[in-house]
C-alpha atoms as a PDB file:
ATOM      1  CA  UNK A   1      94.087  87.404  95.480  1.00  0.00           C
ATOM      2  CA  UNK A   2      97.669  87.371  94.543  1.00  0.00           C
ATOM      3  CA  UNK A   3     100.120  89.585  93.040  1.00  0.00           C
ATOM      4  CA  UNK A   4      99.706  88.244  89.491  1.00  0.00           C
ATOM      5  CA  UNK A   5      95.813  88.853  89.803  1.00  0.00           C
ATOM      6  CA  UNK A   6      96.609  92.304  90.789  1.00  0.00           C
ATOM      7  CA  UNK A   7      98.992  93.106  88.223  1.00  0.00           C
ATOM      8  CA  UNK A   8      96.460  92.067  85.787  1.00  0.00           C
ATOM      9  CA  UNK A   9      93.326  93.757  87.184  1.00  0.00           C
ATOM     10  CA  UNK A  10      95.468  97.205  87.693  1.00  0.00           C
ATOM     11  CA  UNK A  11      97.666  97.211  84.114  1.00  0.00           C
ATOM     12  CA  UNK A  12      97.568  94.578  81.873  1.00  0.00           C
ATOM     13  CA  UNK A  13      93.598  95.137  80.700  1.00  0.00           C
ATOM     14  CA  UNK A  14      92.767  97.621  78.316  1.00  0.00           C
ATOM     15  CA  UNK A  15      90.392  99.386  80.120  1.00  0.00           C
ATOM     16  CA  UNK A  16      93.127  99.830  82.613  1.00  0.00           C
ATOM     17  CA  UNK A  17      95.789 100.255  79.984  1.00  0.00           C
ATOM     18  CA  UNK A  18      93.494 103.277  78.908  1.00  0.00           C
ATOM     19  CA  UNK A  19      93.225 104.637  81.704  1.00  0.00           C
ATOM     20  CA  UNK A  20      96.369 104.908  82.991  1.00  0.00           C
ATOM     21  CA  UNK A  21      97.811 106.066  79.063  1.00  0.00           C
ATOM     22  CA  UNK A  22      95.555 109.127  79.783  1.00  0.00           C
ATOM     23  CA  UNK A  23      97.140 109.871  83.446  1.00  0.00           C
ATOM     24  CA  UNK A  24     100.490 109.207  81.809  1.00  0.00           C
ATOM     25  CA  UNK A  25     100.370 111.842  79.604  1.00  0.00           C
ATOM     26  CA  UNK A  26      98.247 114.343  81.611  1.00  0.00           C
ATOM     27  CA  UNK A  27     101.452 113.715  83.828  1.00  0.00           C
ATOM     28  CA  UNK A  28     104.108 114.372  81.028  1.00  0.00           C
ATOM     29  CA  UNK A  29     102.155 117.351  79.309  1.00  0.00           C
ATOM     30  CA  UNK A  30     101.805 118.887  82.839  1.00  0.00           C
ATOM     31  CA  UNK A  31     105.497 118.663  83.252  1.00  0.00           C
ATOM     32  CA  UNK A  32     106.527 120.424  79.771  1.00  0.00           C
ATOM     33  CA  UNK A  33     103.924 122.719  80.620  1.00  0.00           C
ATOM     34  CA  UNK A  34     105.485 123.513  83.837  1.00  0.00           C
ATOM     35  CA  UNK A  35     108.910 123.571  82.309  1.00  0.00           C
ATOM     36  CA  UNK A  36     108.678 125.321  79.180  1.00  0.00           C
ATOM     37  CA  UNK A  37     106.112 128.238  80.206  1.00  0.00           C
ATOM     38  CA  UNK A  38     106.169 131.262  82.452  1.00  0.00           C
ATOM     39  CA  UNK A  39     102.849 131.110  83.340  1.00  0.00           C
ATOM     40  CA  UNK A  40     101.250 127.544  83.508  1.00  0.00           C
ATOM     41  CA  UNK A  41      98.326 129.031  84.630  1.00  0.00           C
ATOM     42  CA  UNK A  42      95.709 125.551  85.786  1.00  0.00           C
ATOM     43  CA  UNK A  43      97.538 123.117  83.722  1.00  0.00           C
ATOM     44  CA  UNK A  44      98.244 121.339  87.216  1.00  0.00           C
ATOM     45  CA  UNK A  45      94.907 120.675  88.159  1.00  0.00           C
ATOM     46  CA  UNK A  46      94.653 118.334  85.403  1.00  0.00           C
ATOM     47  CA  UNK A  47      96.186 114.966  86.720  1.00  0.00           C
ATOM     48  CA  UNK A  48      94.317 115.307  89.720  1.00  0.00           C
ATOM     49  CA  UNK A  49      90.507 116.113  87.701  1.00  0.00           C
ATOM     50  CA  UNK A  50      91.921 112.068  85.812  1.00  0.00           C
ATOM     51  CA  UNK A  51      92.432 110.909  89.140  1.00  0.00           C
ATOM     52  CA  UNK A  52      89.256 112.192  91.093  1.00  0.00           C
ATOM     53  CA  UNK A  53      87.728 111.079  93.063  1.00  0.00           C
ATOM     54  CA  UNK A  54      90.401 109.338  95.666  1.00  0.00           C
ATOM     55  CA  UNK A  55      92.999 112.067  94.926  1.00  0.00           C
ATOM     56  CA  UNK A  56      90.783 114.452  96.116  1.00  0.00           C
ATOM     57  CA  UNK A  57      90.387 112.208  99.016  1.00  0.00           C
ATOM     58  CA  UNK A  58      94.284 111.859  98.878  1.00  0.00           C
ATOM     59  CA  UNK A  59      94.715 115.684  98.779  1.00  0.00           C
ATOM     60  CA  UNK A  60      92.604 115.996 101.608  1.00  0.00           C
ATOM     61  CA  UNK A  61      94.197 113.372 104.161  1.00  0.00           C
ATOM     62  CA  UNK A  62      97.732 115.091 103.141  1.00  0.00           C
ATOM     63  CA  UNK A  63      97.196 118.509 103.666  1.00  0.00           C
ATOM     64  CA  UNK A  64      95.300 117.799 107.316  1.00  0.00           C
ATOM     65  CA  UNK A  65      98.721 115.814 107.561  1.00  0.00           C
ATOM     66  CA  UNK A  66     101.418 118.471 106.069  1.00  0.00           C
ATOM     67  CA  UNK A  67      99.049 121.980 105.810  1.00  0.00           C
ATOM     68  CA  UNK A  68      99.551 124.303 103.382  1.00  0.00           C
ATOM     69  CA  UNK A  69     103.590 123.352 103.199  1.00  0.00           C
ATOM     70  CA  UNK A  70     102.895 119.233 102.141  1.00  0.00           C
ATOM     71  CA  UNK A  71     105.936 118.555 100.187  1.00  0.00           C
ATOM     72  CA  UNK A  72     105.694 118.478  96.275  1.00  0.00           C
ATOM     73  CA  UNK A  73     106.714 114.794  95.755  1.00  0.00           C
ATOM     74  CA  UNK A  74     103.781 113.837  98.858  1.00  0.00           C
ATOM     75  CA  UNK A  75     101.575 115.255  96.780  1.00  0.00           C
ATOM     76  CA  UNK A  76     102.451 113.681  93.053  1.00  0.00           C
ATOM     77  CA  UNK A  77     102.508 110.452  95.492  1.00  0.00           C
ATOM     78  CA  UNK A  78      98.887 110.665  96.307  1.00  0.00           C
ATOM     79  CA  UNK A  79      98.087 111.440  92.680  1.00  0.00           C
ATOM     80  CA  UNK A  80     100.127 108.019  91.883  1.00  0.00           C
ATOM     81  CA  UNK A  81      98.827 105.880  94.505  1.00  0.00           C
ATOM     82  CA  UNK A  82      95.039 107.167  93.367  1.00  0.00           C
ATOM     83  CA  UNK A  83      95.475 106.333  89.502  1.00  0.00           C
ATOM     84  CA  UNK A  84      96.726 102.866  90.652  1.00  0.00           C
ATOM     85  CA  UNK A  85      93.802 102.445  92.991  1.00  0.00           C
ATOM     86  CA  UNK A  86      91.140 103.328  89.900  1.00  0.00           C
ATOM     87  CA  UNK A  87      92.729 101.988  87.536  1.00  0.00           C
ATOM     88  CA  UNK A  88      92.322  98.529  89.771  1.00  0.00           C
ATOM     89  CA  UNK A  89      88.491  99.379  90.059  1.00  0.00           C
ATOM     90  CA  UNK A  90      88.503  99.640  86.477  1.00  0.00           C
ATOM     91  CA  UNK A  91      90.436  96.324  85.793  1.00  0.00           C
ATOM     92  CA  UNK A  92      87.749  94.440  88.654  1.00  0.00           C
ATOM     93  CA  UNK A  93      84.617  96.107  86.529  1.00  0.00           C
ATOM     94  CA  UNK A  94      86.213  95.487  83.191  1.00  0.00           C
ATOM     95  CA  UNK A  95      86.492  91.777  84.111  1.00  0.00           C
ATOM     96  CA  UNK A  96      82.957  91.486  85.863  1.00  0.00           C
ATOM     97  CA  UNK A  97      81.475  92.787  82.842  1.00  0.00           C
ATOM     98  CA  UNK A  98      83.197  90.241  80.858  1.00  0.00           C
ATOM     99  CA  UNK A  99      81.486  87.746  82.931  1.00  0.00           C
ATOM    100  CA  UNK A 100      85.018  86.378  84.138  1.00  0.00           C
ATOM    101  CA  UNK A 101      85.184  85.532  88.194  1.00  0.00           C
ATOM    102  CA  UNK A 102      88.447  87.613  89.549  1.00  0.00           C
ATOM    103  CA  UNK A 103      89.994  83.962  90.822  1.00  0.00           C
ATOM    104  CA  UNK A 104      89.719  81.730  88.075  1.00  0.00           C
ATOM    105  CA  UNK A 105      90.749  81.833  84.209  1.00  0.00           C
ATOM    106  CA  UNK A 106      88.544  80.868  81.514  1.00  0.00           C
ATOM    107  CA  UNK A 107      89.956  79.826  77.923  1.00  0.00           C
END
């Protein structure tokens, strides 16, 4: 599998495209939440509820790894690296369904 196969599984479908428009802007509403309000209350929880179930994994491995004290931006990295890893499972079932095999392209 190469890096052009990837790209395509992980972004350029629409399932995937979907998918990661809805992590997007759990992302960017979190952030004006968090910027604009006094108390955000939960709002945070939501990019990782889009991401579950391997940023739940992800949260777990980093705080046995950093405790209670992980670092902010170790954190939004695990919620990154976990929407690119579904939205790649995504891309592979989108394309199975379509009855396409991942190495070859059909006109």
């Amino acid at each position: 599998m190469n890096a052009r196969t990837l790209l395509r599984l992980t972004v350029t479908n629409p399932a995937s495209a979907i998918y990661l428009g809805l992590v997007g802007a759990s992302v960017v509403f979190t952030g004006v939440v968090l910027l604009t309000s006094s108390d955000p209350g939960f709002v945070g929880v939501w990019p990782v509820f889009f991401t579950a179930p391997t940023s739940l994994l992800a949260m777990g491995i980093i705080g046995a790894v950093g405790g209670i004290e992980a670092p902010m931006w170790l954190l939004a990295a695990g919620i990154v690296v976990s929407a690119l890893l579904q939205s790649l499972a995504l891309g592979a079932a989108y394309e199975a369904l379509r009855g396409r095999r991942l190495g070859g392209r059909t006109a």
